[in-house]
Protein backbone atom coordinates (compact mmCIF):
# COMPACT_ATOMS: atom_id res chain seq x y z
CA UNK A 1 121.12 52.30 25.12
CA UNK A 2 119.77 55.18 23.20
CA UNK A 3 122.63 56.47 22.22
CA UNK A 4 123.91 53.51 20.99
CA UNK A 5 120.40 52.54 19.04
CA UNK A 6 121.19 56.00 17.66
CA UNK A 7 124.67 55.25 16.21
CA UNK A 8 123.38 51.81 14.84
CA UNK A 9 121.56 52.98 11.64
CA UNK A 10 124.75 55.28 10.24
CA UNK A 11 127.30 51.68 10.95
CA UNK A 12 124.55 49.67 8.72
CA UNK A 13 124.34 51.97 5.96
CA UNK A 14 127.69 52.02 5.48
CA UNK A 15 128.24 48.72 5.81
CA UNK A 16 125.12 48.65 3.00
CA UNK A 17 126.91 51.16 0.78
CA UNK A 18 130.22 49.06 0.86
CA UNK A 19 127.79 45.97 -0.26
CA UNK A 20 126.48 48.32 -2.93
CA UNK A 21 129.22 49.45 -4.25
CA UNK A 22 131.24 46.24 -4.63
CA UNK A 23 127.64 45.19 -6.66
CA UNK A 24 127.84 48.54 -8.84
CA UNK A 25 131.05 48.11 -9.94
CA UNK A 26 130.27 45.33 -12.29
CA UNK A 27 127.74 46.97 -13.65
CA UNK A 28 129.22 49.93 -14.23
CA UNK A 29 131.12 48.52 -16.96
CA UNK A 30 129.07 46.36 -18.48
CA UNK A 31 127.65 47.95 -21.58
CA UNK A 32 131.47 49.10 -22.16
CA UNK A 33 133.44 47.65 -25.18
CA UNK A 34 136.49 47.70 -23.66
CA UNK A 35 139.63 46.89 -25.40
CA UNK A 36 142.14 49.35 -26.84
CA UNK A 37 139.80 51.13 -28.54
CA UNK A 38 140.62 54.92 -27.90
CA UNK A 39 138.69 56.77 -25.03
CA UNK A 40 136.17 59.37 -26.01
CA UNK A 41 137.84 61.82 -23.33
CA UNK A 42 141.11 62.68 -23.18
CA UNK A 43 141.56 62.15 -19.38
CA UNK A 44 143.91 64.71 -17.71
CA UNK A 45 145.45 63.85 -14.19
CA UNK A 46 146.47 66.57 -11.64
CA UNK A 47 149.79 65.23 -9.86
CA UNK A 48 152.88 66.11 -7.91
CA UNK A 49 153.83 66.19 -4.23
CA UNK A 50 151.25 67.32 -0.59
CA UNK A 51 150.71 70.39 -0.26
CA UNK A 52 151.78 71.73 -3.50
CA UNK A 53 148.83 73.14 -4.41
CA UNK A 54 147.08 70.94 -6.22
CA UNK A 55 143.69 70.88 -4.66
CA UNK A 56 143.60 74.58 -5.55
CA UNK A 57 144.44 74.02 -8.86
CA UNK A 58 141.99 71.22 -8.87
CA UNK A 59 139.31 73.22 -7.63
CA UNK A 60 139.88 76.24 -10.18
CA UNK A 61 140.04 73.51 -13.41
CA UNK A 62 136.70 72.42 -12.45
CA UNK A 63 135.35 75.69 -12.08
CA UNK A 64 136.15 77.70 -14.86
CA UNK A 65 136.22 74.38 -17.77
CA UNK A 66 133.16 72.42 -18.62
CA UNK A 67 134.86 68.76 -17.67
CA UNK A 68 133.58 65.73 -15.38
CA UNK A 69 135.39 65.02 -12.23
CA UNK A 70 134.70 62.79 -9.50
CA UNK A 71 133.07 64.95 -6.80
CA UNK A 72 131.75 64.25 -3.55
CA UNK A 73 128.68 62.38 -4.72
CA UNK A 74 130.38 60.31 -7.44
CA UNK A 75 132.62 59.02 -4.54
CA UNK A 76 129.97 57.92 -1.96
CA UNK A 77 129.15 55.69 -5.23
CA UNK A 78 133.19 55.06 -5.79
CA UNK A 79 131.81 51.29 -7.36
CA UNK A 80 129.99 53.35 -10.76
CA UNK A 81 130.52 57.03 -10.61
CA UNK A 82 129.58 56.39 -14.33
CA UNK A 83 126.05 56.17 -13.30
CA UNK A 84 126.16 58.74 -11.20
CA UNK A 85 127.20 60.98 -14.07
CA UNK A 86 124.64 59.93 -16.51
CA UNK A 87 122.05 60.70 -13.33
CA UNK A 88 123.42 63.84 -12.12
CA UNK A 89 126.29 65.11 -13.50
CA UNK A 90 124.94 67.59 -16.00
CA UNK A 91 123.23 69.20 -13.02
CA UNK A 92 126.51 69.22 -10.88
CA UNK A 93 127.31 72.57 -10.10
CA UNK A 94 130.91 73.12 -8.34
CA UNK A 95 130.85 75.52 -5.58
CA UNK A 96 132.78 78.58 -6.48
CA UNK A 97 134.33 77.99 -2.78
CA UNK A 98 138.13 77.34 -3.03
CA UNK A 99 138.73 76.03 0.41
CA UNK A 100 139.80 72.75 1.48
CA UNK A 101 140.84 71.30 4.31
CA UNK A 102 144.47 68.80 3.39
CA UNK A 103 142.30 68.09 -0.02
CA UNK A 104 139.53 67.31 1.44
CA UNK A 105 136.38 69.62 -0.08
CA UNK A 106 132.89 70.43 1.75
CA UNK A 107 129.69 70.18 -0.56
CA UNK A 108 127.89 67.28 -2.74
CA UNK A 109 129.46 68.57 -6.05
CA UNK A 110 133.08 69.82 -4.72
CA UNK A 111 136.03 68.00 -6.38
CA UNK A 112 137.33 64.97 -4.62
CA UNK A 113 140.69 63.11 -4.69
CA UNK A 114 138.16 59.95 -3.97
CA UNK A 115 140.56 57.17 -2.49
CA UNK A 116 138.08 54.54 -2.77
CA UNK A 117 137.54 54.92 -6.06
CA UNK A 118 141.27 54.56 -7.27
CA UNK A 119 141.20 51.40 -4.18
CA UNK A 120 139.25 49.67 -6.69
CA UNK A 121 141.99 49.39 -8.99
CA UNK A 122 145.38 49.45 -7.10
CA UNK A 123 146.68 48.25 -3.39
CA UNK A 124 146.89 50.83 -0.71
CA UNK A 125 149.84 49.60 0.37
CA UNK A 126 152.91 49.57 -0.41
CA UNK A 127 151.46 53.06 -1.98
CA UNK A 128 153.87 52.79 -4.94
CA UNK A 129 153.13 50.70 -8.00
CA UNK A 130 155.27 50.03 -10.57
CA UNK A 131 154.18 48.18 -14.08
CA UNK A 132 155.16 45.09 -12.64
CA UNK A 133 153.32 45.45 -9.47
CA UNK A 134 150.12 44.78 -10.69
CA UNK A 135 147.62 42.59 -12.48
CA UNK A 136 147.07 43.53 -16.23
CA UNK A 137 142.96 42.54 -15.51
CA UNK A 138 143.15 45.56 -13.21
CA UNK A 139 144.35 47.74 -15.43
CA UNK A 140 141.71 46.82 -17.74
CA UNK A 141 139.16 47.15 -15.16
CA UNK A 142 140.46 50.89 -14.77
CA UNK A 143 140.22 51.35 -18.08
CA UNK A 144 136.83 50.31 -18.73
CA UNK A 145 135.72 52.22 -15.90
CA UNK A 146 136.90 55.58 -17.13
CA UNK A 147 135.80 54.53 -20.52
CA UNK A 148 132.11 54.49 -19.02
CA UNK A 149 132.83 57.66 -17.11
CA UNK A 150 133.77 59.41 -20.32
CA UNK A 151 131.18 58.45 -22.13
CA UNK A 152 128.69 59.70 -19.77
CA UNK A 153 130.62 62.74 -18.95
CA UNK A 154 130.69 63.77 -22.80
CA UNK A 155 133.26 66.34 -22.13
CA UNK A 156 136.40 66.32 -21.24
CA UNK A 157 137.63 64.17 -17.68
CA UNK A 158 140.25 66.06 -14.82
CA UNK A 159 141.00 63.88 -11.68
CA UNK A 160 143.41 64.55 -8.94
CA UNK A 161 144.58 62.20 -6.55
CA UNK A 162 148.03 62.64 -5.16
CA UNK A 163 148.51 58.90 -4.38
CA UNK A 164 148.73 58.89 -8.33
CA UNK A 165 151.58 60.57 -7.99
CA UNK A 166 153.70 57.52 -7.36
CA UNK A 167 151.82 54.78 -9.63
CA UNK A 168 151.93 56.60 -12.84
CA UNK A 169 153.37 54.15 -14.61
CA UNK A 170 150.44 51.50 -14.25
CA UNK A 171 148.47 54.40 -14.97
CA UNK A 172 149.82 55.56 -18.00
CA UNK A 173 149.46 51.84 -19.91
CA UNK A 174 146.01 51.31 -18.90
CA UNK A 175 145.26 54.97 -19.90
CA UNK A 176 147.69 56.02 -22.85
CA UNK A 177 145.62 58.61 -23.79
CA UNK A 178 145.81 60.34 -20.48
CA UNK A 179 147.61 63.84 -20.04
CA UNK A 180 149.85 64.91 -16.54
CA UNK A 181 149.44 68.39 -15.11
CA UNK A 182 152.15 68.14 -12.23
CA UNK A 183 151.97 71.15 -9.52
CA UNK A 184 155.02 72.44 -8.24
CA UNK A 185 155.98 74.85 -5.27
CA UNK A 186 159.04 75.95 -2.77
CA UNK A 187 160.03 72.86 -2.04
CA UNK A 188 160.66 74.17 1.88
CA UNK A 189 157.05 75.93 2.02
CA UNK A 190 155.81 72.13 0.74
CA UNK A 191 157.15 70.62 3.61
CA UNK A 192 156.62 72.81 6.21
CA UNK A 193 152.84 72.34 5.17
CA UNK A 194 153.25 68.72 5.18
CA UNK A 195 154.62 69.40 8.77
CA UNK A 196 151.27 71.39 9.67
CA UNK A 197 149.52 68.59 8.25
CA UNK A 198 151.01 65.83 10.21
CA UNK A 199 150.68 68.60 13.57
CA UNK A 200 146.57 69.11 12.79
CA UNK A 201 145.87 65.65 11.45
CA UNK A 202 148.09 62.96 13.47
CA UNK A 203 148.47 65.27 16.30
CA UNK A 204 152.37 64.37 16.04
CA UNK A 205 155.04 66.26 13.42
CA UNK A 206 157.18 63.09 14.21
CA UNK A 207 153.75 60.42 12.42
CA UNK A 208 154.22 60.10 8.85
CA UNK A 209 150.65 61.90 6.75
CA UNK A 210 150.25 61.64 2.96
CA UNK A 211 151.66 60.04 -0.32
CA UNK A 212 154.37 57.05 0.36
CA UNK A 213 157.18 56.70 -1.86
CA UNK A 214 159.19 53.66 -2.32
CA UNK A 215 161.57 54.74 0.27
CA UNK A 216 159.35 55.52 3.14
CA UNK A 217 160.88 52.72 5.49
CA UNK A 218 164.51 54.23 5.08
CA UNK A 219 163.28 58.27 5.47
CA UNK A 220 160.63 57.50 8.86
CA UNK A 221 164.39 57.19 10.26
CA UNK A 222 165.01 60.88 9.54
CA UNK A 223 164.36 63.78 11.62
CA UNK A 224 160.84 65.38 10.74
CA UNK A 225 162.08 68.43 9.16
CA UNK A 226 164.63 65.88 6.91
CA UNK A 227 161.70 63.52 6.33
CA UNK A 228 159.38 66.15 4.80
CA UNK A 229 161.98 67.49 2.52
CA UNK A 230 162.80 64.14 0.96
CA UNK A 231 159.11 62.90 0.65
CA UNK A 232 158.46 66.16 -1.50
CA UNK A 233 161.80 65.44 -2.93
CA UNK A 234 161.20 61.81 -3.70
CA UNK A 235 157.44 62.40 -5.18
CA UNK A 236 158.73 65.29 -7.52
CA UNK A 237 162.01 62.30 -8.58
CA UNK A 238 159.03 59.88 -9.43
CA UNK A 239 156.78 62.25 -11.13
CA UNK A 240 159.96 63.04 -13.39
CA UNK A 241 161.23 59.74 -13.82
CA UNK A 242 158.14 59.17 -15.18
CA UNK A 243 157.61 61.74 -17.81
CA UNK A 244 161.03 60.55 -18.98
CA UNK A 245 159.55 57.12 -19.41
CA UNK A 246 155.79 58.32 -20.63
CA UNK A 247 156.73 61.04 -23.16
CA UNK A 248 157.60 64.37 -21.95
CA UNK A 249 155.11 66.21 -24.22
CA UNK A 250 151.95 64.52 -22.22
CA UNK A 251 153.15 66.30 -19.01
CA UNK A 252 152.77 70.55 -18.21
CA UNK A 253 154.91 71.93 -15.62
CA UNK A 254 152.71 74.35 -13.03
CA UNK A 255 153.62 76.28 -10.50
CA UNK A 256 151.40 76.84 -7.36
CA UNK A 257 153.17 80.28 -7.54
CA UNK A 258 152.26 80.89 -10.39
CA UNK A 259 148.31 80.06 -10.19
CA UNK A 260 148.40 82.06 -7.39
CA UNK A 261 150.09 85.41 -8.92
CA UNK A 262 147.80 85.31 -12.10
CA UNK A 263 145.23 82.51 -11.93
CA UNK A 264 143.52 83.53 -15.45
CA UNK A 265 147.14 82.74 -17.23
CA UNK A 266 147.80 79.40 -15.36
CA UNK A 267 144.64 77.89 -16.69
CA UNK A 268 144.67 78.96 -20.12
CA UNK A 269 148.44 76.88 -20.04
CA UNK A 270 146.65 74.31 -19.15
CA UNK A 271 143.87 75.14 -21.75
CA UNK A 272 146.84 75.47 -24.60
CA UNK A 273 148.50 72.16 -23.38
CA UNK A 274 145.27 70.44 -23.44
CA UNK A 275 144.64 71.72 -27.01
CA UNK A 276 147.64 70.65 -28.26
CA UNK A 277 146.70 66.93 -27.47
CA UNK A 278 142.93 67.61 -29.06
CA UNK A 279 141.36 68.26 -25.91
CA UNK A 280 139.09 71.17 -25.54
CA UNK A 281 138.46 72.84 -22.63
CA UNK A 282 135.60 75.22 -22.95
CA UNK A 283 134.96 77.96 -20.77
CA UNK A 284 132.33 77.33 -17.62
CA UNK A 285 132.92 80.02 -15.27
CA UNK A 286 135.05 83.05 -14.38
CA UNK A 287 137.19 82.35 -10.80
CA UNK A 288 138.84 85.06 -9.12
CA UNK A 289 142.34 86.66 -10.89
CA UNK A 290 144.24 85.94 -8.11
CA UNK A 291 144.69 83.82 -4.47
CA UNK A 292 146.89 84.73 -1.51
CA UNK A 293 149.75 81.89 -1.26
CA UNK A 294 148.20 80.02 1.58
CA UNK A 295 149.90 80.41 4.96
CA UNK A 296 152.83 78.65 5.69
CA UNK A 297 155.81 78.46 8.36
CA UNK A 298 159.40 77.96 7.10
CA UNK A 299 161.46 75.37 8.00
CA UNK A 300 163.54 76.11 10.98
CA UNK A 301 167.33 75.83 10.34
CA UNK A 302 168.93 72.72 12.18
């Protein structure tokens, strides 16, 4: 019985926080203008395939550039992380602490991909969303919400969440303004991460982890090693198909290699491709030169 009387307060507050945040997110937006007026902030999106590196890259952006993100406190308020800005996101400090664990971050005012927050405004599932897949008042709804963001933030906005990845299109109309930063790496050393994944997180290489794409019913009948290859394959298609659609000059080609090797002269691409569309990214903090690729196992041969 004690144990249990113990457990009971953390299941009502966040049952209470799910109440709250389902009130906040009306009021989030309601000061906003909404409309197509242009966004204050530019926002840019961090995007490819699991385990490509983009929660490094993520990590580093926030670091060394004076720009909003969601972080771990915005998203236990996922329903106005507007408000949560204008309270405390001058005083956010992001841990110079580039570890993660499958893009998840430890600390208050880490980076966070934030599912809920992005819940708010598309299905989880089927994961993919095409234009026609969803409501135009949700779309405005996201855009109103990262209009209120940005104008608490005052500075330039970088989110990552992978899911993203393969619902760009949505994305792009409600948020023309936004810019793509899409991570590549060895597509084999991708997967046989995503197969470490599924091993530490499902317990099983065989149970499907991570982003979706359209085809996900016809590749769970794959082998593991096959199914890994073409979901990295099929996210990298979709983030492609989409800069052909979007405009190819709102979309920078990174690769996790590369930020690794010389991390100084990844971000200042960024920094020049940001420029380029009138975003400035001003200097925060240094970050370290250089990272060690981050272990991986290569795909055995069939």
């Amino acid at each position: 019985m004690v144990r249990r009387a113990r457990k009971l307060p953390r299941f009502v507050w966040a049952r209470a926080l799910r109440g709250l945040n389902r009130g906040l997110a009306g009021l989030e937006t309601r000061r906003e203008e909404g409309g197509e007026a242009p966004l204050l902030q530019k926002p840019i999106f961090v995007v490819g395939a699991p385990r490509s590196g983009s929660t490094l890259l993520y990590q580093l952006l926030v670091v060394r550039f004076d720009v909003a993100y969601l972080s771990n406190l915005h998203c236990r308020f996922f329903g106005a992380p507007a408000l949560v800005e204008r309270a405390f996101g001058k005083r956010l400090r992001p841990p110079e602490d580039f570890s993660s664990r499958f893009g998840s971050t430890r600390g208050l005012a880490a980076p966070s991909e934030c599912g809920p927050y992005w819940y708010r405004f598309f299905r989880k599932s089927p994961q993919h969303v095409s234009l026609t897949d969803i409501e135009p008042d949700r779309l405005e709804r996201l855009r109103e919400s990262v209009r209120a963001f940005a104008r608490a933030a005052d500075r330039p906005l970088v989110f990552k969440n992978l899911v993203n990845s393969v619902r760009l299109a949505p994305l792009a109309a409600a948020l023309p303004e936004a810019l793509f930063v899409f991570v590549r790496r060895d597509e084999t050393d991708t997967a046989a991460s995503i197969l470490a994944g599924r091993r530490s997180v499902n317990a099983d290489e065989s149970d499907w982890w991570s982003v979706e794409p359209p085809e996900i019913e016809r590749l769970r009948s794959l082998p593991p090693q096959e199914q890994v290859l073409e979901q990295v394959r099929a996210v990298e298609s979709l983030v492609d198909q989409a800069r052909e659609e979007i405009g190819r000059d709102r979309f920078l080609d990174v690769r996790y290699e590369d930020v690794c090797a010389d991390t100084h002269r990844a971000l200042e691409s960024v920094a020049t491709f940001a420029e380029r569309h009138g975003v400035a990214l001003r200097i925060r903090r240094d970050v370290p030169a250089r990272f060690e690729p981050g272990a991986h196992s290569r795909l055995q041969q069939a």
